[in-house]
Protein backbone atom coordinates (compact mmCIF):
# COMPACT_ATOMS: atom_id res chain seq x y z
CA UNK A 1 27.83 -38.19 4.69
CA UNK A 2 29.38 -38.00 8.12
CA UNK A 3 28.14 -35.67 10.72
CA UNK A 4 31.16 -33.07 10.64
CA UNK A 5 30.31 -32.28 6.98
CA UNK A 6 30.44 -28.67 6.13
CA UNK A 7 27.41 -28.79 3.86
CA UNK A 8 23.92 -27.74 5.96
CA UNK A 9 20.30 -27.64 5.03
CA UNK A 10 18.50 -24.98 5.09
CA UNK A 11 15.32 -23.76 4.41
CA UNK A 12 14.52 -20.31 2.69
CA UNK A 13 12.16 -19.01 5.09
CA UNK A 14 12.24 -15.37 3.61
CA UNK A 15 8.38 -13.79 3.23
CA UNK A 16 6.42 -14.91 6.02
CA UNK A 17 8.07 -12.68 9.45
CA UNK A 18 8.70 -15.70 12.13
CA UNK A 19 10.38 -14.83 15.19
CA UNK A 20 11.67 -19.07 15.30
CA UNK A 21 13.16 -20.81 12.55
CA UNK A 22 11.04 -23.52 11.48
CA UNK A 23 14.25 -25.61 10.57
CA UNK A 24 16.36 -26.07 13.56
CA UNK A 25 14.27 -24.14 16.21
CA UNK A 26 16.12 -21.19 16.99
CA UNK A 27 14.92 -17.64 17.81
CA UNK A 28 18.67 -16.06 17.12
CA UNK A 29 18.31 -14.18 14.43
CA UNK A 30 21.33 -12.35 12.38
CA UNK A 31 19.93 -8.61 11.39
CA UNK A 32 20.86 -5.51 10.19
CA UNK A 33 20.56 -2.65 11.77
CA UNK A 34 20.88 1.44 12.00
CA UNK A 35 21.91 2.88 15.43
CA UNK A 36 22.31 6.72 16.22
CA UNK A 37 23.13 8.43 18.93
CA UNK A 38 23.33 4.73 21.16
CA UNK A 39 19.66 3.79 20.02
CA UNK A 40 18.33 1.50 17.67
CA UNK A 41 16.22 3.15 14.96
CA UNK A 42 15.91 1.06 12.47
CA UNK A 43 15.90 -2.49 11.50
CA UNK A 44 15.91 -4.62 7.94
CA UNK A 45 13.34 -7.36 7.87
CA UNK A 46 15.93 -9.82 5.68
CA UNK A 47 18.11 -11.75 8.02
CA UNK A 48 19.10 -15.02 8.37
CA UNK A 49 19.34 -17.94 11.56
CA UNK A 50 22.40 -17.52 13.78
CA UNK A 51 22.21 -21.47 14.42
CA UNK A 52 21.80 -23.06 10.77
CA UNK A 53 21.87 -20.11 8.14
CA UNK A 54 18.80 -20.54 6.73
CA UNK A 55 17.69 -17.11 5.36
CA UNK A 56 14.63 -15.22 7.00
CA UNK A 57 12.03 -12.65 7.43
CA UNK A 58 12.75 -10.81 10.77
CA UNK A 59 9.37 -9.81 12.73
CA UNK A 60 8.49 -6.41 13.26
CA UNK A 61 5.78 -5.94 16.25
CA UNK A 62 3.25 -5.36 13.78
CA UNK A 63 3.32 -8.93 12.98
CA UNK A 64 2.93 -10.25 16.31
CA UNK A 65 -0.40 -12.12 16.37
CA UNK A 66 -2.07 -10.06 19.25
CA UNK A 67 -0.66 -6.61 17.97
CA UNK A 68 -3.18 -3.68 18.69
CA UNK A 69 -2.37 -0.50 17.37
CA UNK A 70 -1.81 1.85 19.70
CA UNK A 71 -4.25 4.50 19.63
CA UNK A 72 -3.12 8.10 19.76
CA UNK A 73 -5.38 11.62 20.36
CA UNK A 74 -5.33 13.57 17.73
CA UNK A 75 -3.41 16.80 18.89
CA UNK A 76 -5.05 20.01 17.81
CA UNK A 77 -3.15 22.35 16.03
CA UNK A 78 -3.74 25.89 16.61
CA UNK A 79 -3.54 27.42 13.17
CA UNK A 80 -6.32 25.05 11.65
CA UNK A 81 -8.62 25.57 14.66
């Protein structure tokens, strides 16, 4: 099989959110997304590498390994109180 060979491995990577492929190394990622108004607002989590096609879970920051939820007040609301 000679180098300039159209077939590639891959490895299906889907189920597990990794912001690297763990076959070639690359953090390029192809995603879907939803923009409006110029801003991203929404992302799908199934993508695949931009360097060797292997399919993918995108992260979300959730799954970052020293995510801390934010912490927000609770705002009153007048017509309970």
């Amino acid at each position: 099989m000679s180098s300039t060979s159209s077939s590639r491995r891959m490895i299906d990577q889907r189920g597990i959110p990794s912001n690297e492929c763990i076959n070639c190394g690359s953090n390029v990622q192809v995603v879907r997304a939803i923009f409006q108004d110029y801003e991203l607002v929404m992302w799908f989590t199934d993508s695949f590498c931009g360097t060797c096609g292997s399919p993918m879970t995108t992260p979300t920051p959730v799954d970052h390994p020293e995510y801390v939820k934010p912490h927000y007040p609770e705002e009153e609301d007048d017509e309970f109180n």
